[in-house]
PDB file of N, CA and C in Angstrom:
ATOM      1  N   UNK A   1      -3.344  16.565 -17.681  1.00  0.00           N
ATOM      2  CA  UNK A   1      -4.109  15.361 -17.955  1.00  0.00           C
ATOM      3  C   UNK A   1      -5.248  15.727 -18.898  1.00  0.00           C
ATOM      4  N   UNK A   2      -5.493  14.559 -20.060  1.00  0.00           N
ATOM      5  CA  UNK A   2      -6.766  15.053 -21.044  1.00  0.00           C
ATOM      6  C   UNK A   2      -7.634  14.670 -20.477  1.00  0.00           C
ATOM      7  N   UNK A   3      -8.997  15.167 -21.120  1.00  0.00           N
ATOM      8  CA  UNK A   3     -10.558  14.609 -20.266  1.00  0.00           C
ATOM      9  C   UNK A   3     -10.900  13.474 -20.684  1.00  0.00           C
ATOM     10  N   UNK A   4      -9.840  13.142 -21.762  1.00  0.00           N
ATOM     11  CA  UNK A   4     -10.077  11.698 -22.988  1.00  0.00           C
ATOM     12  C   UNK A   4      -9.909  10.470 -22.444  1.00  0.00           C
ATOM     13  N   UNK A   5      -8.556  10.859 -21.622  1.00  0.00           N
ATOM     14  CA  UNK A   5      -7.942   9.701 -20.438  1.00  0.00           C
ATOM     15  C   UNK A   5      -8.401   9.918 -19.382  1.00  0.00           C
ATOM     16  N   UNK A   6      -9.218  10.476 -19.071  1.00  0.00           N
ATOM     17  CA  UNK A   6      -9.803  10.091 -17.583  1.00  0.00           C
ATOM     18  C   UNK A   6     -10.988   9.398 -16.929  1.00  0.00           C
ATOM     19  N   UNK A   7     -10.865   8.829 -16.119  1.00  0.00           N
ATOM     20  CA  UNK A   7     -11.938   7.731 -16.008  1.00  0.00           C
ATOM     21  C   UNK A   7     -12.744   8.308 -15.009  1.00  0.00           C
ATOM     22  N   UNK A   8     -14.162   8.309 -15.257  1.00  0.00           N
ATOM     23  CA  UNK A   8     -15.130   9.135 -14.429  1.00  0.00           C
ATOM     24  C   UNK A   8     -15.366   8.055 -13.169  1.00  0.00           C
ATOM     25  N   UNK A   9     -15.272   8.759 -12.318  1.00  0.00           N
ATOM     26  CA  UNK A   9     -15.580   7.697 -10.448  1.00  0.00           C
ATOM     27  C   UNK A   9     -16.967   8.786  -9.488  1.00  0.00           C
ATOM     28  N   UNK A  10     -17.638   8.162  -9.208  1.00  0.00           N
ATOM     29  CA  UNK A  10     -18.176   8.579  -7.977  1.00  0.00           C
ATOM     30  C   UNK A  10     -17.930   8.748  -6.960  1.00  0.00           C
ATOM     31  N   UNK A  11     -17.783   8.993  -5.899  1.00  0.00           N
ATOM     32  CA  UNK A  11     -17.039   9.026  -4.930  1.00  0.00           C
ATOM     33  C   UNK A  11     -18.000   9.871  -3.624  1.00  0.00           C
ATOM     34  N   UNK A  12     -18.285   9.347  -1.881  1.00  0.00           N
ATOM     35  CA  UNK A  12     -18.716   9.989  -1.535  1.00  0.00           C
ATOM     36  C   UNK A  12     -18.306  10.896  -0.205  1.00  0.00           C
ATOM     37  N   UNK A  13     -18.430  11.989   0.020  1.00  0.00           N
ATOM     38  CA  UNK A  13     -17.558  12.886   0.888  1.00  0.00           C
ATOM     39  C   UNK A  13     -18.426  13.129   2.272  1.00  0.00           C
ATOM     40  N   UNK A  14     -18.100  12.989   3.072  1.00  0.00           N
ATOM     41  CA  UNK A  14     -18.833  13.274   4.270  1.00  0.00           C
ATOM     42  C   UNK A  14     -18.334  15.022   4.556  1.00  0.00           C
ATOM     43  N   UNK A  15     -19.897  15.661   5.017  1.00  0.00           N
ATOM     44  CA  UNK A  15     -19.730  16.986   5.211  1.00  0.00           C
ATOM     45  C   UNK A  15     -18.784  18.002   5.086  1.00  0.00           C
ATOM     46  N   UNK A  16     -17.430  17.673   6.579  1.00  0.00           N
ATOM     47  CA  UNK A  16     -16.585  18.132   6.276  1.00  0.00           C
ATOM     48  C   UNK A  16     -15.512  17.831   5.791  1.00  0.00           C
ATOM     49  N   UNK A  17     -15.325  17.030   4.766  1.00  0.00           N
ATOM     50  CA  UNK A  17     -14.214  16.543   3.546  1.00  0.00           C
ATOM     51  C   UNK A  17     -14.742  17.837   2.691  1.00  0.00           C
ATOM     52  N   UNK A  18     -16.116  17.255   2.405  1.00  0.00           N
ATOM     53  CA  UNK A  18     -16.761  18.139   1.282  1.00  0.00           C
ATOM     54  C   UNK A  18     -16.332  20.034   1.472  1.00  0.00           C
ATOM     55  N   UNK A  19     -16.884  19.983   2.959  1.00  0.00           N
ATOM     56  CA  UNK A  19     -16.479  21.986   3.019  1.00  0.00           C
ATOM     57  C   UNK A  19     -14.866  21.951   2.924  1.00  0.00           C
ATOM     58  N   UNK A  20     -14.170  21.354   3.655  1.00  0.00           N
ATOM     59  CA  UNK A  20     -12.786  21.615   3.250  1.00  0.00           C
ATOM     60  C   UNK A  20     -12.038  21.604   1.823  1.00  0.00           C
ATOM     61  N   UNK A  21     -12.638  20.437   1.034  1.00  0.00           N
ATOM     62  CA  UNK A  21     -12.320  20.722  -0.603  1.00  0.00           C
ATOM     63  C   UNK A  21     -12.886  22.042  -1.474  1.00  0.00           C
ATOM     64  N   UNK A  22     -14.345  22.471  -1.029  1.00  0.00           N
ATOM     65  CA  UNK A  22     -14.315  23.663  -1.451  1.00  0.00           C
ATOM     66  C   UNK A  22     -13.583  24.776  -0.822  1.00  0.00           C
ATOM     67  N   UNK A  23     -13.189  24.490   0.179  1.00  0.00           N
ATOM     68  CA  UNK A  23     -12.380  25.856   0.621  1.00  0.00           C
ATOM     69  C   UNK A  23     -11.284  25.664  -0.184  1.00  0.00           C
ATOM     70  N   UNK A  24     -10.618  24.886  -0.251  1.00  0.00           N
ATOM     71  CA  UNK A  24      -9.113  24.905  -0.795  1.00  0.00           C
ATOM     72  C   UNK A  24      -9.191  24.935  -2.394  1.00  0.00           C
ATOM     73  N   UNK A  25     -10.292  24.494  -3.002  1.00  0.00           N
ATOM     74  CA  UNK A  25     -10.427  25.282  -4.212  1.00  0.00           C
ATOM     75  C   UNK A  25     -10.691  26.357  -4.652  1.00  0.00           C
ATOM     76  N   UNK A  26     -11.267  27.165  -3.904  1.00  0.00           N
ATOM     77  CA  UNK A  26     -11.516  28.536  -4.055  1.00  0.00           C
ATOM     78  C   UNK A  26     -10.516  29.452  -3.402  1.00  0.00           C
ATOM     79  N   UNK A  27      -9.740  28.914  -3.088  1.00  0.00           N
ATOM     80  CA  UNK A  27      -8.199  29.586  -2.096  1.00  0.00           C
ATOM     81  C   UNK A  27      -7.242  29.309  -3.318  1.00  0.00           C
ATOM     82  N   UNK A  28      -7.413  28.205  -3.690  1.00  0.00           N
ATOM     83  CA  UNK A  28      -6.323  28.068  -4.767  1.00  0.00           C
ATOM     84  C   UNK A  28      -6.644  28.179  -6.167  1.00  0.00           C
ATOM     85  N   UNK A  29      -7.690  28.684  -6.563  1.00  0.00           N
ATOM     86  CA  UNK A  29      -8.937  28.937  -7.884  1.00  0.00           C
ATOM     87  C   UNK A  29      -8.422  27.321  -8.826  1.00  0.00           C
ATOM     88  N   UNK A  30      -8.966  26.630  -8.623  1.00  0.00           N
ATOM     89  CA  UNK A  30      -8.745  25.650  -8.598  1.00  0.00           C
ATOM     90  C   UNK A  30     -10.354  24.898  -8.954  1.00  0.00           C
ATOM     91  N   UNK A  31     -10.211  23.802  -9.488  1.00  0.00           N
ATOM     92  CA  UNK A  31     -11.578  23.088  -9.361  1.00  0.00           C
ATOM     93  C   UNK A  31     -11.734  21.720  -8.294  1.00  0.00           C
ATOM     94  N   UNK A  32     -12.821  21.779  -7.653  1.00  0.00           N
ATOM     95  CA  UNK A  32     -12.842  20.704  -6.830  1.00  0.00           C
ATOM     96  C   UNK A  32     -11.906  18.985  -7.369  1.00  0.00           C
ATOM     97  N   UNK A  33     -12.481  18.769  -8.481  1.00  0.00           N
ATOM     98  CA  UNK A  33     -12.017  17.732  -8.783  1.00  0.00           C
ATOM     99  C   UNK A  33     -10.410  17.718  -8.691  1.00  0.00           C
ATOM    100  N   UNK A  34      -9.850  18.958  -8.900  1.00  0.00           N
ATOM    101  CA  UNK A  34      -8.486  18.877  -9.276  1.00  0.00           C
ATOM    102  C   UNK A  34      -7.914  18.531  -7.525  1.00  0.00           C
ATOM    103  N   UNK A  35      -8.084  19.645  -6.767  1.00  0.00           N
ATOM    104  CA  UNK A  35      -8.144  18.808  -5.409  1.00  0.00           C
ATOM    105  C   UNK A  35      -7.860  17.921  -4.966  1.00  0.00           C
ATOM    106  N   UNK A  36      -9.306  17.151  -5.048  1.00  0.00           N
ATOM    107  CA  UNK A  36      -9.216  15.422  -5.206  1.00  0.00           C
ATOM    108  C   UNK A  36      -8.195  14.776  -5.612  1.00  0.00           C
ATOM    109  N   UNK A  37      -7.868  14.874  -7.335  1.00  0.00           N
ATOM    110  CA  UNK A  37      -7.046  14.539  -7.812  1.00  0.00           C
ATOM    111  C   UNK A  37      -5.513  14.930  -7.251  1.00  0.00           C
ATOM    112  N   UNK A  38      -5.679  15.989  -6.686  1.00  0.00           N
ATOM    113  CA  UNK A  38      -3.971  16.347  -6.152  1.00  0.00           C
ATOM    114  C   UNK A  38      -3.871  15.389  -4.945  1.00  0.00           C
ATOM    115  N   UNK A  39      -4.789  15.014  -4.091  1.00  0.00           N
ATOM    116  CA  UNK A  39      -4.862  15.022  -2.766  1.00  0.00           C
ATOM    117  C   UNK A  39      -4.952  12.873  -3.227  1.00  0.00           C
ATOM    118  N   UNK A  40      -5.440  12.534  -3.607  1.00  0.00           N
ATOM    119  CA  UNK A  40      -5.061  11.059  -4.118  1.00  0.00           C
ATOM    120  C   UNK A  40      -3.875  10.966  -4.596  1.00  0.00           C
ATOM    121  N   UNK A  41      -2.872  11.855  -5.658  1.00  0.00           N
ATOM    122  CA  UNK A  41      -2.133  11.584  -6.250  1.00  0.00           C
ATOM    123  C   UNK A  41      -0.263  11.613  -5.264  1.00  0.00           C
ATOM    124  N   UNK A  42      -1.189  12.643  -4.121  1.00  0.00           N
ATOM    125  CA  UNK A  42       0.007  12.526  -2.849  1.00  0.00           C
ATOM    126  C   UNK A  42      -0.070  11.791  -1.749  1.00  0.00           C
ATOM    127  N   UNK A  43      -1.360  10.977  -1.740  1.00  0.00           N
ATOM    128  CA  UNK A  43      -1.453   9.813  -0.930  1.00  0.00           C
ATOM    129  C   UNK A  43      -0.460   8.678  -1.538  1.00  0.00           C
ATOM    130  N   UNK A  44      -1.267   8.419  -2.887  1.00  0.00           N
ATOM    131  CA  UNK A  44      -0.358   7.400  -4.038  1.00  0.00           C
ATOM    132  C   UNK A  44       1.176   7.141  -3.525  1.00  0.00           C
ATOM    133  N   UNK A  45       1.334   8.617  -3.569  1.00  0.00           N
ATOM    134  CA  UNK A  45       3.289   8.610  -3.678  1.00  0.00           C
ATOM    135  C   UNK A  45       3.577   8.044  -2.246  1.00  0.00           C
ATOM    136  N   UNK A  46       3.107   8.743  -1.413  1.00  0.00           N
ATOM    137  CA  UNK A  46       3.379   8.476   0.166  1.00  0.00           C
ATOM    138  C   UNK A  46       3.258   7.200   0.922  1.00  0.00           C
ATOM    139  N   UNK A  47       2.284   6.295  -0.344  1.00  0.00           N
ATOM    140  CA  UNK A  47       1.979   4.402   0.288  1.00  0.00           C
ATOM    141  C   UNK A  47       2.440   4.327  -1.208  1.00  0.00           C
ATOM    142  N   UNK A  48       3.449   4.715  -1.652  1.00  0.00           N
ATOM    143  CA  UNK A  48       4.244   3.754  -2.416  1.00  0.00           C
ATOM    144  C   UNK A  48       4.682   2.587  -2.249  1.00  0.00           C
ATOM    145  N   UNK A  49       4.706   1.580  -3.032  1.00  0.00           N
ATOM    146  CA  UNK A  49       5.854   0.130  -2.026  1.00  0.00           C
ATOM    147  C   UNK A  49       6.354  -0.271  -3.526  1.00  0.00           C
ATOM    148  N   UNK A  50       7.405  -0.680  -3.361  1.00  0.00           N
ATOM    149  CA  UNK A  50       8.181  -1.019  -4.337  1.00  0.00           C
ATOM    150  C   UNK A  50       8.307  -2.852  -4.448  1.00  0.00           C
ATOM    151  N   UNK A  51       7.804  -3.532  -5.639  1.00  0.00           N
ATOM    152  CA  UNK A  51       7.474  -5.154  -5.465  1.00  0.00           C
ATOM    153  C   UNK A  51       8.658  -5.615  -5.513  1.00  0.00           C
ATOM    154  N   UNK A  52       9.821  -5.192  -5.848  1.00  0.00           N
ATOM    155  CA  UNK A  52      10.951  -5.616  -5.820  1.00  0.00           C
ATOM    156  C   UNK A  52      11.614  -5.599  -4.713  1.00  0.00           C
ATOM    157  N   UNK A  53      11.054  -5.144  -3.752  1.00  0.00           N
ATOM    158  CA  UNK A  53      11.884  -4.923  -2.447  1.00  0.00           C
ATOM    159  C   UNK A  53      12.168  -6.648  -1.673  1.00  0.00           C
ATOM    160  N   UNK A  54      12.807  -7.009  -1.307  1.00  0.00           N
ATOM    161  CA  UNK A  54      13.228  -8.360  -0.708  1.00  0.00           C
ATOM    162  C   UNK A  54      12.166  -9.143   0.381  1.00  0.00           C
ATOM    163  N   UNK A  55      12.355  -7.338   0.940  1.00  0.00           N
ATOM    164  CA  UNK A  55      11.029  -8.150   2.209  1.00  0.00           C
ATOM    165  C   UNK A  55       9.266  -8.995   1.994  1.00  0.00           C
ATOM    166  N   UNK A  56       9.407  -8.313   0.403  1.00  0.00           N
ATOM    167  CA  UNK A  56       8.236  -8.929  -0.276  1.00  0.00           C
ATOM    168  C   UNK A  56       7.918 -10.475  -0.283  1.00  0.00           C
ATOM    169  N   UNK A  57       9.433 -11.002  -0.423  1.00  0.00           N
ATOM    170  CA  UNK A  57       9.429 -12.357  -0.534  1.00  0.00           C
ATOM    171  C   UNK A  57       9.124 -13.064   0.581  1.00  0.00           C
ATOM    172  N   UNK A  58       9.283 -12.547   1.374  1.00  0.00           N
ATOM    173  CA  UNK A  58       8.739 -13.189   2.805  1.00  0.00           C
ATOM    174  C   UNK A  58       6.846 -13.352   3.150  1.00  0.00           C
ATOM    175  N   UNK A  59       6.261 -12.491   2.086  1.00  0.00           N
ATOM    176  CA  UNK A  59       4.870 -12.933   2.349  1.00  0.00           C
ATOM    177  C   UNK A  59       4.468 -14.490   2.508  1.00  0.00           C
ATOM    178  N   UNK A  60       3.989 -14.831   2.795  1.00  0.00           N
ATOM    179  CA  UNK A  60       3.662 -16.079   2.472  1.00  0.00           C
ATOM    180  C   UNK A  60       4.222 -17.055   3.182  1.00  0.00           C
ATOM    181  N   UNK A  61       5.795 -16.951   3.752  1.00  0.00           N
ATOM    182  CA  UNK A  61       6.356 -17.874   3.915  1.00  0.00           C
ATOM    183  C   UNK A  61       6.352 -18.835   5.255  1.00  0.00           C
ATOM    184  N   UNK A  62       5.843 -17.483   6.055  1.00  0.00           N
ATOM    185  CA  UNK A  62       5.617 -18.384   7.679  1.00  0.00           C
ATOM    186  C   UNK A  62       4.751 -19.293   7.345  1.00  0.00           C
ATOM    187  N   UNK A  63       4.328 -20.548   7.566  1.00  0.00           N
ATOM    188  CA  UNK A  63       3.031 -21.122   7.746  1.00  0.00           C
ATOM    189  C   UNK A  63       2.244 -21.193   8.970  1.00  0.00           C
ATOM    190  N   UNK A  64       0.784 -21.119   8.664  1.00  0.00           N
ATOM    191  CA  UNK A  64       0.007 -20.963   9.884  1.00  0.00           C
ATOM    192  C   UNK A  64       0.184 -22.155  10.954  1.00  0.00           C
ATOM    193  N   UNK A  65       0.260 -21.951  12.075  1.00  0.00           N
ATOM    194  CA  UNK A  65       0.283 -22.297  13.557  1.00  0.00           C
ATOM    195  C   UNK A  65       1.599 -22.521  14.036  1.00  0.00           C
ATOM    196  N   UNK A  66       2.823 -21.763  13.249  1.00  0.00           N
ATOM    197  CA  UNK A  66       4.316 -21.461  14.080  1.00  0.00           C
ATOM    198  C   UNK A  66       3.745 -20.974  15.185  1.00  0.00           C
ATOM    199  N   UNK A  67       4.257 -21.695  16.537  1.00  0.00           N
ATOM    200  CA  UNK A  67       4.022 -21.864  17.862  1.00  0.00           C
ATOM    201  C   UNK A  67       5.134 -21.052  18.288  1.00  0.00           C
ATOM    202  N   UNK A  68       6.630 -21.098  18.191  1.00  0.00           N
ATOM    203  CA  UNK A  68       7.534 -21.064  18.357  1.00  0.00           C
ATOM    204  C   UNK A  68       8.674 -20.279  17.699  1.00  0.00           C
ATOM    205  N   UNK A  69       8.050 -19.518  16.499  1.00  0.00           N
ATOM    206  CA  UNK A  69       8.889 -18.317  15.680  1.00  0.00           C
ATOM    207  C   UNK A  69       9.924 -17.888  16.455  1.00  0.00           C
ATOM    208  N   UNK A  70       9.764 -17.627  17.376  1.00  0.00           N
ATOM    209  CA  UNK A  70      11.160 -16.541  17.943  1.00  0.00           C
ATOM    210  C   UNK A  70      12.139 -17.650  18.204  1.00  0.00           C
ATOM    211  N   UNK A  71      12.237 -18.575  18.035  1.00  0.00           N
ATOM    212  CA  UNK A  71      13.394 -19.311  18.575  1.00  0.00           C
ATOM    213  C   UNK A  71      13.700 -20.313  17.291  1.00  0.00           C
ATOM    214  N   UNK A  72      12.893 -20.034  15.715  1.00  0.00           N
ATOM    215  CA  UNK A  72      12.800 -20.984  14.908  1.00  0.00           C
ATOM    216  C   UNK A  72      13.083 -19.926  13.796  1.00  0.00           C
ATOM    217  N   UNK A  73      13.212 -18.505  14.081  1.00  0.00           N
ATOM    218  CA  UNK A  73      12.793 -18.047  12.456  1.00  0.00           C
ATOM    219  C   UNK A  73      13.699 -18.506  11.862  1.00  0.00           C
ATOM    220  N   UNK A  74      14.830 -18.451  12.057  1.00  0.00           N
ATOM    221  CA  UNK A  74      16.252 -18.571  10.998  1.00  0.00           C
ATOM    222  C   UNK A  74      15.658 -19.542  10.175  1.00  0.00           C
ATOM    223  N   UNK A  75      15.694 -20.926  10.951  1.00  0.00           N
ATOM    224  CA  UNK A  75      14.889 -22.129   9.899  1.00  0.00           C
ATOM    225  C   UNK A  75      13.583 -21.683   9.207  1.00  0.00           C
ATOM    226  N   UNK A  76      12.803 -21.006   9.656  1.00  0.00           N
ATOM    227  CA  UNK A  76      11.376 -20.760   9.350  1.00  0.00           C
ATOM    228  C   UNK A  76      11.620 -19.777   8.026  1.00  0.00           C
ATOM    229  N   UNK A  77      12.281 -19.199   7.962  1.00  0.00           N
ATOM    230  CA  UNK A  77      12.537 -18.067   6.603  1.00  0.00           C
ATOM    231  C   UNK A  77      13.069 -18.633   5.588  1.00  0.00           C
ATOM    232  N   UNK A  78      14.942 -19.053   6.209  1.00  0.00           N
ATOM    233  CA  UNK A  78      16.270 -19.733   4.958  1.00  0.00           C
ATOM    234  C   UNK A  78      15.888 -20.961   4.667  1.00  0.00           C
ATOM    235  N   UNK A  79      15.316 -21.582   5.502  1.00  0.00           N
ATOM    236  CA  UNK A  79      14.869 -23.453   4.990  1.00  0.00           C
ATOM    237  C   UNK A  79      13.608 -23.736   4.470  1.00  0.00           C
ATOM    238  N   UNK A  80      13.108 -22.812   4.029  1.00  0.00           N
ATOM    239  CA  UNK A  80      11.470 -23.386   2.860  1.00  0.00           C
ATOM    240  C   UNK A  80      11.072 -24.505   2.786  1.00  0.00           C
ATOM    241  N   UNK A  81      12.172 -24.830   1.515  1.00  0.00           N
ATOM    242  CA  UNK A  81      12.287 -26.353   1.192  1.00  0.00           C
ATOM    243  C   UNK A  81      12.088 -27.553   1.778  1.00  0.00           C
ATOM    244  N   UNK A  82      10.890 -28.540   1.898  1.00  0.00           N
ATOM    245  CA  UNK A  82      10.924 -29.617   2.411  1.00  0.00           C
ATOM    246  C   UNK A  82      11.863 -30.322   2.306  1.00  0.00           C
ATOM    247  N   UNK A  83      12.455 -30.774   3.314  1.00  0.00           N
ATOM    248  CA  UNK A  83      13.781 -31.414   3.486  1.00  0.00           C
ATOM    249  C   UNK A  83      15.318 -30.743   3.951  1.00  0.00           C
ATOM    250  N   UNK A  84      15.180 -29.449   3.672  1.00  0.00           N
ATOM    251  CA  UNK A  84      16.337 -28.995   4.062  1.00  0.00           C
ATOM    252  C   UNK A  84      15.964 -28.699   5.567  1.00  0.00           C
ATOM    253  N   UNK A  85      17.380 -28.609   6.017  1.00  0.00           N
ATOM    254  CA  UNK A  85      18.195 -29.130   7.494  1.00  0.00           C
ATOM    255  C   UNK A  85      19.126 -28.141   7.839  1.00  0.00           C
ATOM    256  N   UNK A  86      19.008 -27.226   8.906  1.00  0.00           N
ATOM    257  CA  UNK A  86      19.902 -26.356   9.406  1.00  0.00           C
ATOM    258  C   UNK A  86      21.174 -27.418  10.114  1.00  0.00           C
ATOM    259  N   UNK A  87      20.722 -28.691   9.966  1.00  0.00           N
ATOM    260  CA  UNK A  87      21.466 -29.901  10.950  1.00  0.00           C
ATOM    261  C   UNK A  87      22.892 -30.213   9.604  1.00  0.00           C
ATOM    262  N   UNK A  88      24.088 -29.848  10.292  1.00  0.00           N
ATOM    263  CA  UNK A  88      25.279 -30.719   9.528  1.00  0.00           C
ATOM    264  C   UNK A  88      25.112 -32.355   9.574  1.00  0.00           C
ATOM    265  N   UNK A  89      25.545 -32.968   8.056  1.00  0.00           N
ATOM    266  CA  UNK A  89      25.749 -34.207   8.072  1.00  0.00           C
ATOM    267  C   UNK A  89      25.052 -34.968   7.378  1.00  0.00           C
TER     268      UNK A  89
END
């Protein structure tokens, strides 16, 4: 990474965050910041979520004060649409 593209942050460490990042930089001759930067950049990966995933689409869709979800989701998810009818006919 250049120093050109990087965006300067503050950031504040309580005691022992702080002694543990210097230990592991000086174990790994390493600079604190890089650390940081490793140690965000494997959080990143690990709460990945992908927006394309299906279940995404479901945000939003319950509306507030379903009383009765467990015996309604089917309708409550596939029937959105005002007016549509799990009812034949």
């Amino acid at each position: 990474m250049e120093n050109d593209r990087r965006i300067r942050k503050q950031i504040y460490l309580d005691p022992g965050q702080n002694s543990q990042v210097k230990q592991l930089a000086a174990r790994n001759d390493k600079s604190e910041a890089e650390i940081i930067r490793e140690a965000i950049d494997s959080y990143l990966i690990s709460n990945r979520t992908n927006p394309e995933d299906p279940l995404f689409e479901l945000v939003g869709m319950v509306r507030d004060g379903v009383k009765n979800g467990s015996t309604t989701h089917d309708r409550d998810i596939y029937l959105s649409k005002k007016g549509d009818t799990d009812e034949e006919g």
